[in-house]
N, C-alpha and C. Protein backbone atom coordinates (compact mmCIF):
# COMPACT_ATOMS: atom_id res chain seq x y z
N UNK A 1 -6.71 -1.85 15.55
CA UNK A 1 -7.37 -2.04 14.28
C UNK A 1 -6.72 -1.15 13.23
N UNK A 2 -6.46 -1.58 11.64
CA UNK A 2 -5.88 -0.96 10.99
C UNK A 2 -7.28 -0.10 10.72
N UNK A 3 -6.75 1.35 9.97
CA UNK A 3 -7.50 2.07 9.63
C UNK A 3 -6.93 2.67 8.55
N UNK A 4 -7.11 2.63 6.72
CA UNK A 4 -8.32 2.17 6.85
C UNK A 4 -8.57 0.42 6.53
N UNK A 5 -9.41 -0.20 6.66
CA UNK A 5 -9.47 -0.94 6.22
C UNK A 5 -9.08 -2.03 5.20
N UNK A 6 -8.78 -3.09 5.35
CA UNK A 6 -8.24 -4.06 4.21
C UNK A 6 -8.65 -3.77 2.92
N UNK A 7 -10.28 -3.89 3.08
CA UNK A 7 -11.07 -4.08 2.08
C UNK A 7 -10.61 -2.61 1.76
N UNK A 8 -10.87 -1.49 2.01
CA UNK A 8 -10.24 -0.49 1.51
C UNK A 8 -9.40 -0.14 0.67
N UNK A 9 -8.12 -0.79 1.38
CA UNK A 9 -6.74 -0.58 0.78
C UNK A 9 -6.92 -1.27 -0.46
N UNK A 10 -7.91 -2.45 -0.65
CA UNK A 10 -7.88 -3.39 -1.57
C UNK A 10 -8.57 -2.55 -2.81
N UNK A 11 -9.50 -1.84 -2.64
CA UNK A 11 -10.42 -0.97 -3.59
C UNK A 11 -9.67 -0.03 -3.92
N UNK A 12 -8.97 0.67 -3.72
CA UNK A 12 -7.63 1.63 -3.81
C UNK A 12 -6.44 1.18 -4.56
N UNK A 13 -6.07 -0.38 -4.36
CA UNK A 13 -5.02 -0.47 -5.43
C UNK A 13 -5.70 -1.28 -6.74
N UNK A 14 -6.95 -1.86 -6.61
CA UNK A 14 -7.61 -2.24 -7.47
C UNK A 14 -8.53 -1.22 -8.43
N UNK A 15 -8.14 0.00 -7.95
CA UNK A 15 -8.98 0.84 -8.99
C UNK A 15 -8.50 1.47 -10.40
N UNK A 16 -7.37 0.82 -10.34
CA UNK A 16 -6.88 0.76 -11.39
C UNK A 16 -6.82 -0.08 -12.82
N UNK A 17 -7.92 -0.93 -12.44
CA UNK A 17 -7.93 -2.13 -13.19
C UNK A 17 -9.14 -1.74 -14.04
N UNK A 18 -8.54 -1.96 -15.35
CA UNK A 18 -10.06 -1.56 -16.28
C UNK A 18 -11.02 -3.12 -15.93
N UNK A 19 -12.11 -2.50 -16.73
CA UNK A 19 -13.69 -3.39 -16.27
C UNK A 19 -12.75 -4.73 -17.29
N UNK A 20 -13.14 -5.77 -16.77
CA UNK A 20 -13.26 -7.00 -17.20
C UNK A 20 -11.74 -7.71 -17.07
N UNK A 21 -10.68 -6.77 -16.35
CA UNK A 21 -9.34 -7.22 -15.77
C UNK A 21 -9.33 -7.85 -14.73
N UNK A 22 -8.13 -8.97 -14.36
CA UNK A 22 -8.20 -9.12 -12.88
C UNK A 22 -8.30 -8.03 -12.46
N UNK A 23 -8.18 -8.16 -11.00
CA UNK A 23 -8.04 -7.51 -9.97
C UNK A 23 -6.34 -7.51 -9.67
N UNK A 24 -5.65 -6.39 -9.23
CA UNK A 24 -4.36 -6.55 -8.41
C UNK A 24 -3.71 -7.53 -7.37
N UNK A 25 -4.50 -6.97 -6.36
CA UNK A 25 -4.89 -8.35 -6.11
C UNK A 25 -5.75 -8.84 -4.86
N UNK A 26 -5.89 -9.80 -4.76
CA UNK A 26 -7.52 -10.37 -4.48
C UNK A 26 -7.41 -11.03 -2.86
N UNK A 27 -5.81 -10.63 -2.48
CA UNK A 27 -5.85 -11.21 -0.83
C UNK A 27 -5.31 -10.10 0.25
N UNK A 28 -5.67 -10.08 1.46
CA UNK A 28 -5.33 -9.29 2.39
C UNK A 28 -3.75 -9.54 2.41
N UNK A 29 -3.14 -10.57 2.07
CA UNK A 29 -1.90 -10.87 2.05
C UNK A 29 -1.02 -9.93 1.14
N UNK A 30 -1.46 -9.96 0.25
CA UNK A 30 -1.12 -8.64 -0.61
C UNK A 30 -0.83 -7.40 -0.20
N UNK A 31 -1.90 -7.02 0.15
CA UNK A 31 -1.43 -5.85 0.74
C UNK A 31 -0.46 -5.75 2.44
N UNK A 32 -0.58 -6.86 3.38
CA UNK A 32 0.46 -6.87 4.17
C UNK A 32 1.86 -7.00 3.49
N UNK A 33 2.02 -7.78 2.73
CA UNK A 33 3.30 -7.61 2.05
C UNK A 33 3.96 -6.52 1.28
N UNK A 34 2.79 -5.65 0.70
CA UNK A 34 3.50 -4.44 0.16
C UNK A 34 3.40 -3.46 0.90
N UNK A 35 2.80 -3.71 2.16
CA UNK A 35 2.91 -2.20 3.26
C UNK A 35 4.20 -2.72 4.25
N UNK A 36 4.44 -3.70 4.50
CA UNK A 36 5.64 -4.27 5.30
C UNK A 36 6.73 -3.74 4.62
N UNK A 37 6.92 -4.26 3.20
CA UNK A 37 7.64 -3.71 2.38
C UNK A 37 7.95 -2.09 2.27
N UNK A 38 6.90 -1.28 1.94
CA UNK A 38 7.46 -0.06 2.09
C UNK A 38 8.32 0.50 3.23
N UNK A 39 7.40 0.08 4.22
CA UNK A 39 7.53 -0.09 6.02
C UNK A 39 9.17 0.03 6.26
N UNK A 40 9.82 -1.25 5.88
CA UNK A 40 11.11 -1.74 5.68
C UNK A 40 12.16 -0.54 4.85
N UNK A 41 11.59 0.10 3.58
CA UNK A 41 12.28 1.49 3.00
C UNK A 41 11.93 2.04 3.55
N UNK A 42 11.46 2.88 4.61
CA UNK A 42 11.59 3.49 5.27
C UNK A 42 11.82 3.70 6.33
N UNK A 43 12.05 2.44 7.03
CA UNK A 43 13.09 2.50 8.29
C UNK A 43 14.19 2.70 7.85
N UNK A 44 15.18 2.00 6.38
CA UNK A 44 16.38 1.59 6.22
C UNK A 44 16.72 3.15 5.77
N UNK A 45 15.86 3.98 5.70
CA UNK A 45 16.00 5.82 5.46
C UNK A 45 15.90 6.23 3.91
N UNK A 46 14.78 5.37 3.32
CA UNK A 46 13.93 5.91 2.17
C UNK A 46 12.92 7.43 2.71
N UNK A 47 13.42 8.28 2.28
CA UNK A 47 11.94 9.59 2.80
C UNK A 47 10.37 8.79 2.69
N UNK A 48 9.79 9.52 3.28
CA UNK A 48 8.18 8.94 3.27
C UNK A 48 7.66 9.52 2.22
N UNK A 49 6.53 9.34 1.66
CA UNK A 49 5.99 9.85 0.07
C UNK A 49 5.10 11.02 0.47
N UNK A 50 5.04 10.93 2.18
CA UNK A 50 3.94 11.89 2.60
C UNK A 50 4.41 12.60 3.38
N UNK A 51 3.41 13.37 4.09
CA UNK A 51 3.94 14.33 5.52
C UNK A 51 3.73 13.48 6.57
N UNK A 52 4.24 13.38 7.54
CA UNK A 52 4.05 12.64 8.28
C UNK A 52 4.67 13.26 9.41
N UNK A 53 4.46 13.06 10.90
CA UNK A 53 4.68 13.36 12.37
C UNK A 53 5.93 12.34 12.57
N UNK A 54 6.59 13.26 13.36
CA UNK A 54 7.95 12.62 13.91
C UNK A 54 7.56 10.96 15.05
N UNK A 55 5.86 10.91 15.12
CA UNK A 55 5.70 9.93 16.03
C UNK A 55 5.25 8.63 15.21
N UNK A 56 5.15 9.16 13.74
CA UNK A 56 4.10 8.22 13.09
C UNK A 56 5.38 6.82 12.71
N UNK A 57 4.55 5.85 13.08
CA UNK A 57 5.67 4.72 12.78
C UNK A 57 6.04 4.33 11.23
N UNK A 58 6.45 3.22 10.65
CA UNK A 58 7.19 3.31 9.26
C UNK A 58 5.61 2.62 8.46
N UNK A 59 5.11 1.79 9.60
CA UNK A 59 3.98 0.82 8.95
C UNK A 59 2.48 1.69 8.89
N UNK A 60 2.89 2.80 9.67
CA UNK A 60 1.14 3.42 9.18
C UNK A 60 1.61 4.85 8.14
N UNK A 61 2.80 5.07 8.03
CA UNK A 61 3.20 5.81 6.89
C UNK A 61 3.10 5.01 5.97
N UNK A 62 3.62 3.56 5.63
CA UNK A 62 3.17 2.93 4.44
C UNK A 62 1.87 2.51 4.12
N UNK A 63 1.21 2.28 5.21
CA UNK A 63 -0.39 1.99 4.53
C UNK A 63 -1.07 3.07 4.37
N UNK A 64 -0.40 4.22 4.82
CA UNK A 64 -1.32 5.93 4.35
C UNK A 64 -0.55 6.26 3.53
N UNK A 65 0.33 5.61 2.53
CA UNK A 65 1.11 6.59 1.26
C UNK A 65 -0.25 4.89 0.02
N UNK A 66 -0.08 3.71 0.40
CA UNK A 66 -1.07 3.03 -0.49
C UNK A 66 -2.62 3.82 -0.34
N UNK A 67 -3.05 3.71 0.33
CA UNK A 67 -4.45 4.59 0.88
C UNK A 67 -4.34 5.81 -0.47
N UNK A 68 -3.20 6.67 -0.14
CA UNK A 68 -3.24 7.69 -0.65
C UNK A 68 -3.00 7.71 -2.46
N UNK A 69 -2.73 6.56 -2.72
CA UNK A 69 -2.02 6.34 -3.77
C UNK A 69 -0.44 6.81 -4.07
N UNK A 70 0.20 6.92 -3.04
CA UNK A 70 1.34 7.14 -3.63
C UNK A 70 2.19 5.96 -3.87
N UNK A 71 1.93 4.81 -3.38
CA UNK A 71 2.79 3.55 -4.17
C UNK A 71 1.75 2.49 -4.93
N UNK A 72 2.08 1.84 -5.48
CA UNK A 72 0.98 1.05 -6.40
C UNK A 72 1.81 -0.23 -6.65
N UNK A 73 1.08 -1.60 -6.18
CA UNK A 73 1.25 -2.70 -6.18
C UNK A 73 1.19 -3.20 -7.67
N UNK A 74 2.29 -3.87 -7.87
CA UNK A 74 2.46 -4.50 -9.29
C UNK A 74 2.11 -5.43 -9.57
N UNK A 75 1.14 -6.01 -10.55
CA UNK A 75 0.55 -7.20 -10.82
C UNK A 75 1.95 -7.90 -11.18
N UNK A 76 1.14 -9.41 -11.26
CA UNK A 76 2.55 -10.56 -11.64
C UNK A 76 3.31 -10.20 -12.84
N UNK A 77 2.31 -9.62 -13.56
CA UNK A 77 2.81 -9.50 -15.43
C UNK A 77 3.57 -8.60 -15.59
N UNK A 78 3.57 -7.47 -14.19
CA UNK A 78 4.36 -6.18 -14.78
C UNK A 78 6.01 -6.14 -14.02
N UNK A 79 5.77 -7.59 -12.80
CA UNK A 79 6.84 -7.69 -12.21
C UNK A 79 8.12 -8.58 -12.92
C-alpha cells in the first residue's frame, strides 16, 4: 500500500490552488505519472530533493519529495 495516500498526495499538490480554481489535478493518474517521472530522474542520477536511506527506492523518494512539497505538478496552462 502506498503511504501516504492518493487522496493525500492529491490535497498536497492541490493546495495550491486559490478558492474557486481548478484543481491540479483531479486523477490518481496524475500523480502516478509525476512520481514515475521523478522516480525515472533519479535513477538516471538526478540527487533526491530529500534525505533519504541508501535502501529507499527511486519511487518512494519521489512520492515523499511530492508529499513533502518539494516538486509541484504543473497545470496544463503553465506547461
Amino acid at each position: 500500500m502506498l503511504h501516504p495516500s492518493y487522496s493525500d498526495l492529491m490535497k498536497v499538490v492541490n493546495s495550491d490552488a486559490l478558492p474557486g480554481e481548478a484543481p491540479v489535478v483531479n486523477s490518481r493518474y496524475s500523480i502516478v505519472m509525476a512520481t514515475s517521472r521523478r522516480a525515472r530522474q533519479i535513477i538516471a542520477g538526478e540527487e533526491p530533493l530529500i534525505h533519504s536511506g541508501k535502501d529507499e527506492k527511486p519511487l518512494s523518494i519521489a512520492v515523499e519529495e511530492l508529499n513533502q512539497g518539494k516538486i509541484k505538478i504543473l497545470s496544463e496552462e503553465e506547461n
